[in-house]
C-alpha atoms as a PDB file:
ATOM      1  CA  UNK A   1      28.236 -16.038  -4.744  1.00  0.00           C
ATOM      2  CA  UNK A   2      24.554 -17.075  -4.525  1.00  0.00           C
ATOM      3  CA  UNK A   3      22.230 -14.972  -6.855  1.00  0.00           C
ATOM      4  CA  UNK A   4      19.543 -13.170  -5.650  1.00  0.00           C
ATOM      5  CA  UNK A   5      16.629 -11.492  -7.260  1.00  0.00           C
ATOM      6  CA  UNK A   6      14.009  -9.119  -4.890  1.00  0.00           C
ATOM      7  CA  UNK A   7      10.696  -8.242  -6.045  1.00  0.00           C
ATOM      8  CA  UNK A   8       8.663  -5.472  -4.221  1.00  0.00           C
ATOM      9  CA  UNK A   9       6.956  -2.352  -5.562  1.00  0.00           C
ATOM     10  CA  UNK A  10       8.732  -0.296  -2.708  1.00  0.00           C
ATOM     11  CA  UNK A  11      11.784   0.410  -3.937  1.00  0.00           C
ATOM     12  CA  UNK A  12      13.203   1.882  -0.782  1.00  0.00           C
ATOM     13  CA  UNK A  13      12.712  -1.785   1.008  1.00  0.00           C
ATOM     14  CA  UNK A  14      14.379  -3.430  -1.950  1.00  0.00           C
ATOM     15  CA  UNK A  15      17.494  -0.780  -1.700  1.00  0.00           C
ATOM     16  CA  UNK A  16      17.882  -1.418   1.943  1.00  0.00           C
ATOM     17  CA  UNK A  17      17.256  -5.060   1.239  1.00  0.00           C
ATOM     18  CA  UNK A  18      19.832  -5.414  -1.075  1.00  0.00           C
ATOM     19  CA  UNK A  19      22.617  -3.460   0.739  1.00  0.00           C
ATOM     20  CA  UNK A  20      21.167  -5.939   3.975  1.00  0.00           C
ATOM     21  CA  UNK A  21      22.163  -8.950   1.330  1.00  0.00           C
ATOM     22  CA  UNK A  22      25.742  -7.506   0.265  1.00  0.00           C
ATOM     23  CA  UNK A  23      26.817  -7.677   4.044  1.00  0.00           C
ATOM     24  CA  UNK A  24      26.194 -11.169   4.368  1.00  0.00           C
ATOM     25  CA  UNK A  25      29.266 -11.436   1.816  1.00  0.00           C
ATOM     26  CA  UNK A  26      27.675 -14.921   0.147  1.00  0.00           C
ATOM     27  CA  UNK A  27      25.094 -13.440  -1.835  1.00  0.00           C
ATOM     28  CA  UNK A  28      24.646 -10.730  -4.355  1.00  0.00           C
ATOM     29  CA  UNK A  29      21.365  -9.139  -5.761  1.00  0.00           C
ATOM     30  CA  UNK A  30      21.735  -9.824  -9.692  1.00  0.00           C
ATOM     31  CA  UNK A  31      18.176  -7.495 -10.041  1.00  0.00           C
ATOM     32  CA  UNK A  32      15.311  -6.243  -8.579  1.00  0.00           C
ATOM     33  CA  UNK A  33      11.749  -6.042 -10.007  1.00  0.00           C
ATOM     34  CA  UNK A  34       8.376  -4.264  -8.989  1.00  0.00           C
ATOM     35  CA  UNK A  35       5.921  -6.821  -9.599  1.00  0.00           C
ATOM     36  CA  UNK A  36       5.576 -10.256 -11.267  1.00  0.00           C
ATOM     37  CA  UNK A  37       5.485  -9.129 -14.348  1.00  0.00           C
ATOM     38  CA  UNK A  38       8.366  -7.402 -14.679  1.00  0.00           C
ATOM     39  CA  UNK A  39      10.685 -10.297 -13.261  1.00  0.00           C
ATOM     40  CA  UNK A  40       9.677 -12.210 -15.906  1.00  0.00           C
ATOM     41  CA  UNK A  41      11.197  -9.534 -18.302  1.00  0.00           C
ATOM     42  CA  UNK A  42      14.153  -9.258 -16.080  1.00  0.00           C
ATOM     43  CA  UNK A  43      15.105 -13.031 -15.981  1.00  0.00           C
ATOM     44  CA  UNK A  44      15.247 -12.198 -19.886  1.00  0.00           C
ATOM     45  CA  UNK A  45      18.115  -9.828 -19.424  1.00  0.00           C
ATOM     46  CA  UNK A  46      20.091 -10.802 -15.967  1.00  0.00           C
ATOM     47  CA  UNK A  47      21.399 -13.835 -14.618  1.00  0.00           C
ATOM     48  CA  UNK A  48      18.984 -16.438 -13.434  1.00  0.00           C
ATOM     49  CA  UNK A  49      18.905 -16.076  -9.207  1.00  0.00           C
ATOM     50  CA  UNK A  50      18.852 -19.068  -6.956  1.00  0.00           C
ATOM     51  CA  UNK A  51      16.837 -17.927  -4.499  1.00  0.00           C
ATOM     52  CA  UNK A  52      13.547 -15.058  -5.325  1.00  0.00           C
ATOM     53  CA  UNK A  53      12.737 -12.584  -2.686  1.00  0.00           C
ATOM     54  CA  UNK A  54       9.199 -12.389  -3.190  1.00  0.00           C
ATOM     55  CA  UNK A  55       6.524  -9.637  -1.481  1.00  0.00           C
ATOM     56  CA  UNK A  56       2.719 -10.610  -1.871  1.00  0.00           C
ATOM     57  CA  UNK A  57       0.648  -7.360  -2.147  1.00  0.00           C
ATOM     58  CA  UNK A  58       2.169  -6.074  -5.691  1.00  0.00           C
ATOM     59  CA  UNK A  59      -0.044  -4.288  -8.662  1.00  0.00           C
ATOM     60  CA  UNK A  60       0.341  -5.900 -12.353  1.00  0.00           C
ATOM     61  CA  UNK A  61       0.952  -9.624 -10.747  1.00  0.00           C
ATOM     62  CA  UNK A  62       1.042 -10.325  -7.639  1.00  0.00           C
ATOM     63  CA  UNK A  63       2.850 -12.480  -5.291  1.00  0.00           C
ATOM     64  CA  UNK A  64       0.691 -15.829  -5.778  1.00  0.00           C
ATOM     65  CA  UNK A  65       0.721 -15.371  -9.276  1.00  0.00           C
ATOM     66  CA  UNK A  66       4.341 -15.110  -9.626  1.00  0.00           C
ATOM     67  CA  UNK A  67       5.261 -17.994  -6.983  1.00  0.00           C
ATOM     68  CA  UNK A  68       2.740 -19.669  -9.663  1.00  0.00           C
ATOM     69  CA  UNK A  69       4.465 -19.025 -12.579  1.00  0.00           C
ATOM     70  CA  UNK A  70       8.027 -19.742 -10.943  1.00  0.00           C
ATOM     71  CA  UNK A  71       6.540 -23.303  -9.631  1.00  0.00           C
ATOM     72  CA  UNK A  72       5.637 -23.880 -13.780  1.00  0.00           C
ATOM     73  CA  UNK A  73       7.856 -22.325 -15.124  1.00  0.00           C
ATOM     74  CA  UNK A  74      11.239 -22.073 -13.633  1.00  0.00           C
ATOM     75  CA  UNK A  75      10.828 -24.550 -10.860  1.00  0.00           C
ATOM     76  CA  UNK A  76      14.864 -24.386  -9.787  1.00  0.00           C
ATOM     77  CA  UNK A  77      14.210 -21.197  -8.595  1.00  0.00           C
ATOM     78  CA  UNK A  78      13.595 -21.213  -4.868  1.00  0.00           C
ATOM     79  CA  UNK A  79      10.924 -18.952  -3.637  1.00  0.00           C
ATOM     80  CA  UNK A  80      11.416 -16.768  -0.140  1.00  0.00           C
ATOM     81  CA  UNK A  81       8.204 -14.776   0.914  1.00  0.00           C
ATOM     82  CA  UNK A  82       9.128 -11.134   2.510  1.00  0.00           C
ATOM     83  CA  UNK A  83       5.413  -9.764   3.605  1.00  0.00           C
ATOM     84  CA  UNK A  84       3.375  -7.798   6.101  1.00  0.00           C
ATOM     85  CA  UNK A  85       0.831 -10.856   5.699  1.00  0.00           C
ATOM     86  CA  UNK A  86       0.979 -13.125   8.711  1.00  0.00           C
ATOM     87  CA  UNK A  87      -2.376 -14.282   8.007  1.00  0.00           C
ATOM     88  CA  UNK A  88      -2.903 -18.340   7.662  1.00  0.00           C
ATOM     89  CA  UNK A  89      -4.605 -18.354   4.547  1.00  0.00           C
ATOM     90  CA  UNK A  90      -1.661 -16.388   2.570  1.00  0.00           C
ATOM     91  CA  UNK A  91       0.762 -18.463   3.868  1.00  0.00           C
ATOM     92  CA  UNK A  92      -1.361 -21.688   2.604  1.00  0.00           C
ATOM     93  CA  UNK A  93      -1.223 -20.685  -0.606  1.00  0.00           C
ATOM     94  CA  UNK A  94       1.880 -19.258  -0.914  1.00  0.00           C
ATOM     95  CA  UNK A  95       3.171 -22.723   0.160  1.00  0.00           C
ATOM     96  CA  UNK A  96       0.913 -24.336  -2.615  1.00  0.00           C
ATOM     97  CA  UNK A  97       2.845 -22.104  -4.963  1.00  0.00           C
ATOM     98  CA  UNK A  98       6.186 -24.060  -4.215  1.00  0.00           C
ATOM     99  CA  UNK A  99       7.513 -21.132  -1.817  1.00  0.00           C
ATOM    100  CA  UNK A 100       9.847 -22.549   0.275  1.00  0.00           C
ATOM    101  CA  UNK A 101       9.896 -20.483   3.559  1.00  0.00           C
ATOM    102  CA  UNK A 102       7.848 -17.446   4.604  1.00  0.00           C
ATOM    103  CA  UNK A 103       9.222 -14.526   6.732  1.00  0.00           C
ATOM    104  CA  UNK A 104       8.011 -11.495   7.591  1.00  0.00           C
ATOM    105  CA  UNK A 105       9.345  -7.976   6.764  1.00  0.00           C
ATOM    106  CA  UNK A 106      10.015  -6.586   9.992  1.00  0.00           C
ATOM    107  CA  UNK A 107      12.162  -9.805  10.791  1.00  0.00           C
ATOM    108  CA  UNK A 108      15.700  -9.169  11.641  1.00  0.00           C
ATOM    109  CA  UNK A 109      18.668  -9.736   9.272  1.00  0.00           C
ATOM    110  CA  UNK A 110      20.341 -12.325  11.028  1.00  0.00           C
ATOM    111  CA  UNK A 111      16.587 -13.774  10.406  1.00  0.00           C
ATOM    112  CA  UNK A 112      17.046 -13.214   6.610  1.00  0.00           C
ATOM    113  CA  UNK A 113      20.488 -14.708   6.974  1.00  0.00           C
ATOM    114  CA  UNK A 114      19.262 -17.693   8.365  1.00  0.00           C
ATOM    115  CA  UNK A 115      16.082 -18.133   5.769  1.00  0.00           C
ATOM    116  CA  UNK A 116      18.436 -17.537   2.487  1.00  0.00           C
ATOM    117  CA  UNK A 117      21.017 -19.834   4.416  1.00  0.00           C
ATOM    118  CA  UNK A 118      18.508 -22.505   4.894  1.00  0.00           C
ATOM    119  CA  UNK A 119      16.343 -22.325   1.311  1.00  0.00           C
ATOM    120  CA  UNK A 120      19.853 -22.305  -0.316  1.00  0.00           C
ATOM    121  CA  UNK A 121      21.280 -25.490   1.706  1.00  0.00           C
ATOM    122  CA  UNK A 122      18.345 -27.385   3.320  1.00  0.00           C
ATOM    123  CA  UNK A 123      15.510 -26.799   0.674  1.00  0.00           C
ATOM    124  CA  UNK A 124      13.159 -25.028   3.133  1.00  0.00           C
ATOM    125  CA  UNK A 125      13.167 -22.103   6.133  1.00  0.00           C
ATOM    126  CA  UNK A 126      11.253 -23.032   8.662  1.00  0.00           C
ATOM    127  CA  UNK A 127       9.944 -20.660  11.464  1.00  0.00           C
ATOM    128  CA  UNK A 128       7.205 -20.454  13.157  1.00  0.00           C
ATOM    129  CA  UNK A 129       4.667 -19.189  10.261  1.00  0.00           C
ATOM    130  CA  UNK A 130       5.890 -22.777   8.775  1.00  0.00           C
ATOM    131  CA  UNK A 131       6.205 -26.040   9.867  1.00  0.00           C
ATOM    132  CA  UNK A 132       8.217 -28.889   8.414  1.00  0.00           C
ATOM    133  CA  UNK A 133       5.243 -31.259   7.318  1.00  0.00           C
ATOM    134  CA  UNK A 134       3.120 -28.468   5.768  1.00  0.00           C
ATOM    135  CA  UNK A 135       6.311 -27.707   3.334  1.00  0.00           C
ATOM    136  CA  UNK A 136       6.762 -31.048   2.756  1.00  0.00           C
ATOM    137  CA  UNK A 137       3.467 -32.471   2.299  1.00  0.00           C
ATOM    138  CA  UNK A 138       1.921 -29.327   0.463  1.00  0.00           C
ATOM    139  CA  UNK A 139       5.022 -29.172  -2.417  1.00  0.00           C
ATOM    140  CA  UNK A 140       5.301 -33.267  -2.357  1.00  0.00           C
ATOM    141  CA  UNK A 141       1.558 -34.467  -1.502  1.00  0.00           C
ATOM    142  CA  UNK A 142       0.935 -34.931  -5.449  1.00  0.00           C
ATOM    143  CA  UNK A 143       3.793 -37.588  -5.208  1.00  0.00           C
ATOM    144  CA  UNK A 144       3.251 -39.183  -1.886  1.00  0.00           C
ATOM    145  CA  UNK A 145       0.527 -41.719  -1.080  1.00  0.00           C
ATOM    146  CA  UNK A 146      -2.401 -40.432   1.040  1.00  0.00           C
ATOM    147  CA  UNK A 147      -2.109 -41.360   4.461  1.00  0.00           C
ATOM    148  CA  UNK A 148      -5.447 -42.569   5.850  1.00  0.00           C
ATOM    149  CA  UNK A 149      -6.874 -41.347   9.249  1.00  0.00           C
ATOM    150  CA  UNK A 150      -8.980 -43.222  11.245  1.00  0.00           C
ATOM    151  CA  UNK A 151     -11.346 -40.473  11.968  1.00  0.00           C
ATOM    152  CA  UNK A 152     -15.288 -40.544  11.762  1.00  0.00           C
ATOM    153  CA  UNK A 153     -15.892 -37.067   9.943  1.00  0.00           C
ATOM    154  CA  UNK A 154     -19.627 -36.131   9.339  1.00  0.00           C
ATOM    155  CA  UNK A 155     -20.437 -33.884   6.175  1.00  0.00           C
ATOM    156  CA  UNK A 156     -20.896 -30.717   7.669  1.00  0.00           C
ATOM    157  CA  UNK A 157     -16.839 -31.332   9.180  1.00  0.00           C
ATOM    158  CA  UNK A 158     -16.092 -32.157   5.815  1.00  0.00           C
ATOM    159  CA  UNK A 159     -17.396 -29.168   4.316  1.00  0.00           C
ATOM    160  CA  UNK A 160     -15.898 -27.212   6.628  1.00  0.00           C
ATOM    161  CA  UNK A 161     -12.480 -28.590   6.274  1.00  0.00           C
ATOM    162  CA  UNK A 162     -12.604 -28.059   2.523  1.00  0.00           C
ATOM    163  CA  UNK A 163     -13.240 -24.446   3.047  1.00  0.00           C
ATOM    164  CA  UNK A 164     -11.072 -23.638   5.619  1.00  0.00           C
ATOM    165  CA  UNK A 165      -8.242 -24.770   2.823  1.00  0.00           C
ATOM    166  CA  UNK A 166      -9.498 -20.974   1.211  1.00  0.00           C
ATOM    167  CA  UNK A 167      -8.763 -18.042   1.556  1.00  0.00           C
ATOM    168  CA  UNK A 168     -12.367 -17.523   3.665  1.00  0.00           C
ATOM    169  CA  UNK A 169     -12.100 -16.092   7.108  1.00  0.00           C
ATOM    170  CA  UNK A 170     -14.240 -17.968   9.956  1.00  0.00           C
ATOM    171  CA  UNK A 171     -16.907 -15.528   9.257  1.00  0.00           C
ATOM    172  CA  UNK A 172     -16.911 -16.308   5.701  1.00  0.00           C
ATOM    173  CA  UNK A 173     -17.012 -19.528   6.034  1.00  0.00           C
ATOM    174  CA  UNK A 174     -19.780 -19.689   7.948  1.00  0.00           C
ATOM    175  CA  UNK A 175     -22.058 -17.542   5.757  1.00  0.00           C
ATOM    176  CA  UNK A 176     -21.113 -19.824   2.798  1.00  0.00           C
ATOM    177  CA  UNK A 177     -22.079 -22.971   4.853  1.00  0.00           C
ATOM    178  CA  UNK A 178     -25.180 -20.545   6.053  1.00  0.00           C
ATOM    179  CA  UNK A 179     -24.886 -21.263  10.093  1.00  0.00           C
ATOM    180  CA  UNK A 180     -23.860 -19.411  12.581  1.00  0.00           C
ATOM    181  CA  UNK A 181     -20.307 -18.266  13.581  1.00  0.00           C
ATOM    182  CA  UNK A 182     -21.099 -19.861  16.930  1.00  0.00           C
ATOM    183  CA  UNK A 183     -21.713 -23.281  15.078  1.00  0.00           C
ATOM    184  CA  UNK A 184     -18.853 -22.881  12.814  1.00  0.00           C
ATOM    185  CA  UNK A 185     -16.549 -22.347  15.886  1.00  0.00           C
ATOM    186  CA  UNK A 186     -18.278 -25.759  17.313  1.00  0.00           C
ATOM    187  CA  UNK A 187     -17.163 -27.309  13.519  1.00  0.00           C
ATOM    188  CA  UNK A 188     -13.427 -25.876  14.618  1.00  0.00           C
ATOM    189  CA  UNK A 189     -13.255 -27.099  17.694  1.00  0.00           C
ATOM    190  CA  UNK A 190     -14.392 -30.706  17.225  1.00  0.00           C
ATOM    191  CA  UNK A 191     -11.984 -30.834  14.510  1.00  0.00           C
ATOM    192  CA  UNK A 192      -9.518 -29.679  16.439  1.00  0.00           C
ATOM    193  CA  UNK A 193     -10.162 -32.527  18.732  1.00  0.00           C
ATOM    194  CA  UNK A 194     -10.387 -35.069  16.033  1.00  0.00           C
ATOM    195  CA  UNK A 195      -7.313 -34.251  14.182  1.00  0.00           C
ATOM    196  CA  UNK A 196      -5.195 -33.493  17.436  1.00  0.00           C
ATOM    197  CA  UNK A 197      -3.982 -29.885  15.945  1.00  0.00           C
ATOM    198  CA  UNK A 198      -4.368 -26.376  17.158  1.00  0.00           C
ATOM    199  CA  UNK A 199      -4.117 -24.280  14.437  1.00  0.00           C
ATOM    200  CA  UNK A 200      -5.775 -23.988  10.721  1.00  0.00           C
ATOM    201  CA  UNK A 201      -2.959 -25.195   8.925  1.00  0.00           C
ATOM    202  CA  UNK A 202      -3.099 -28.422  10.928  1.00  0.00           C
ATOM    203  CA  UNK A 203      -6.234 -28.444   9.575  1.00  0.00           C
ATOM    204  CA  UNK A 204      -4.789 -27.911   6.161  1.00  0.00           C
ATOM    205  CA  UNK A 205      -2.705 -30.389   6.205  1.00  0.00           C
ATOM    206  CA  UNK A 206      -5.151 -32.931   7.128  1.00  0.00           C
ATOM    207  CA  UNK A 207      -6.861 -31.853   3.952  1.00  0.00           C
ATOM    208  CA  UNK A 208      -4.278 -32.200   1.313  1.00  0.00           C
ATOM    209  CA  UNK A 209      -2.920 -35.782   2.862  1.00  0.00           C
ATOM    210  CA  UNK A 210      -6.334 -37.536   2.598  1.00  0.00           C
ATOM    211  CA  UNK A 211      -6.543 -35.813  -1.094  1.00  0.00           C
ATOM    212  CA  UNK A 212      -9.893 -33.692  -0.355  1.00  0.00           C
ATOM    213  CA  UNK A 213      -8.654 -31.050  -1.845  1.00  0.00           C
ATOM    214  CA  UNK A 214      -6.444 -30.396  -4.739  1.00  0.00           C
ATOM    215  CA  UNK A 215      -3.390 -28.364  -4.924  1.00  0.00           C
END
């Protein structure tokens, strides 16, 4: 039996969660926990899981700053995210953190299934919030060698790469670089272009392999 540990402050998820987990037959839920802080007192007392269900939006200590303290302080622990939060910027960091797949809570269970299945056996869950390369070269990029790109980036690019590796929204971002939306959606665009992605993680990704930012 694989050990699992969920941690949500709505305790009628984690109930329905847990009996979810029981059916599968391969994995039990050793104990539950409302926030951060109190999985850290319930490692203390209960086996140590494999695999942490983790929600993000928790009072006390949240989501990042558990995955955080897992990734320093119990890093054989594999993180699973269970959120509302489909947003790019909380998966980003919730893949800095060390999690190791990211699924959302109104996914099916055969969908659970799959993720523990995968985290447990593979490492990872990928889906389409996640792609293979951002796991890999977010949790590994401290230990690989950057990868240069032979692309002509001007400042203002640069600057706006950087920030887009926040938690900023487009808006955001714009009024900290004090232009225009308009000219920040030109910045996106171009770089889009340049970097041959589609999507804000691409971007991400760019980021961390050429070391401009620092996980």
């Amino acid at each position: 039996m694989i050990n699992i540990a969920l941690v949500d402050d709505h305790g009628l998820l984690r109930s329905g969660l847990a009996s979810v987990i029981s059916s599968f037959g391969d994995y039990k839920v050793v104990f539950e926990a409302d926030n951060g802080k109190h999985f850290i007192e319930q490692l203390k007392k209960y086996p140590e899981p494999e695999i942490v269900l983790l929600d993000i939006t928790m009072p006390e200590m949240d989501g990042f700053e558990t995955a955080q303290w897992i990734k320093e302080n119990k890093p054989e622990i594999k993180v699973l995210v269970l959120s509302m939060m489909d947003n790019d910027a909380s998966i980003i960091r919730m893949l800095k953190h060390g999690a190791k797949g990211y699924i959302l809570k109104d996914s099916k269970p055969d969908i659970l299934r799959s993720a523990l299945n995968d985290v447990m056996n593979k490492g990872f869950y990928l889906n389409e919030l996640v792609t293979g390369k951002l796991v890999h070269f977010i949790n590994h990029s401290d230990k690989d060698s950057k990868e240069a790109y032979a692309v002509s980036l001007n400042d203002k690019e640069i600057e706006f790469l950087k920030l887009c590796c926040t938690e900023k929204s487009y808006k955001e971002i714009a009024d900290s670089m004090d232009v225009t939306p308009r000219t920040v959606e030109m910045h996106r665009s171009n770089l889009f272009d340049k970097l041959g992605t589609t999507s804000r993680v691409g971007l991400v990704l760019y980021a961390i392999r050429n070391g401009m930012v620092k996980i």
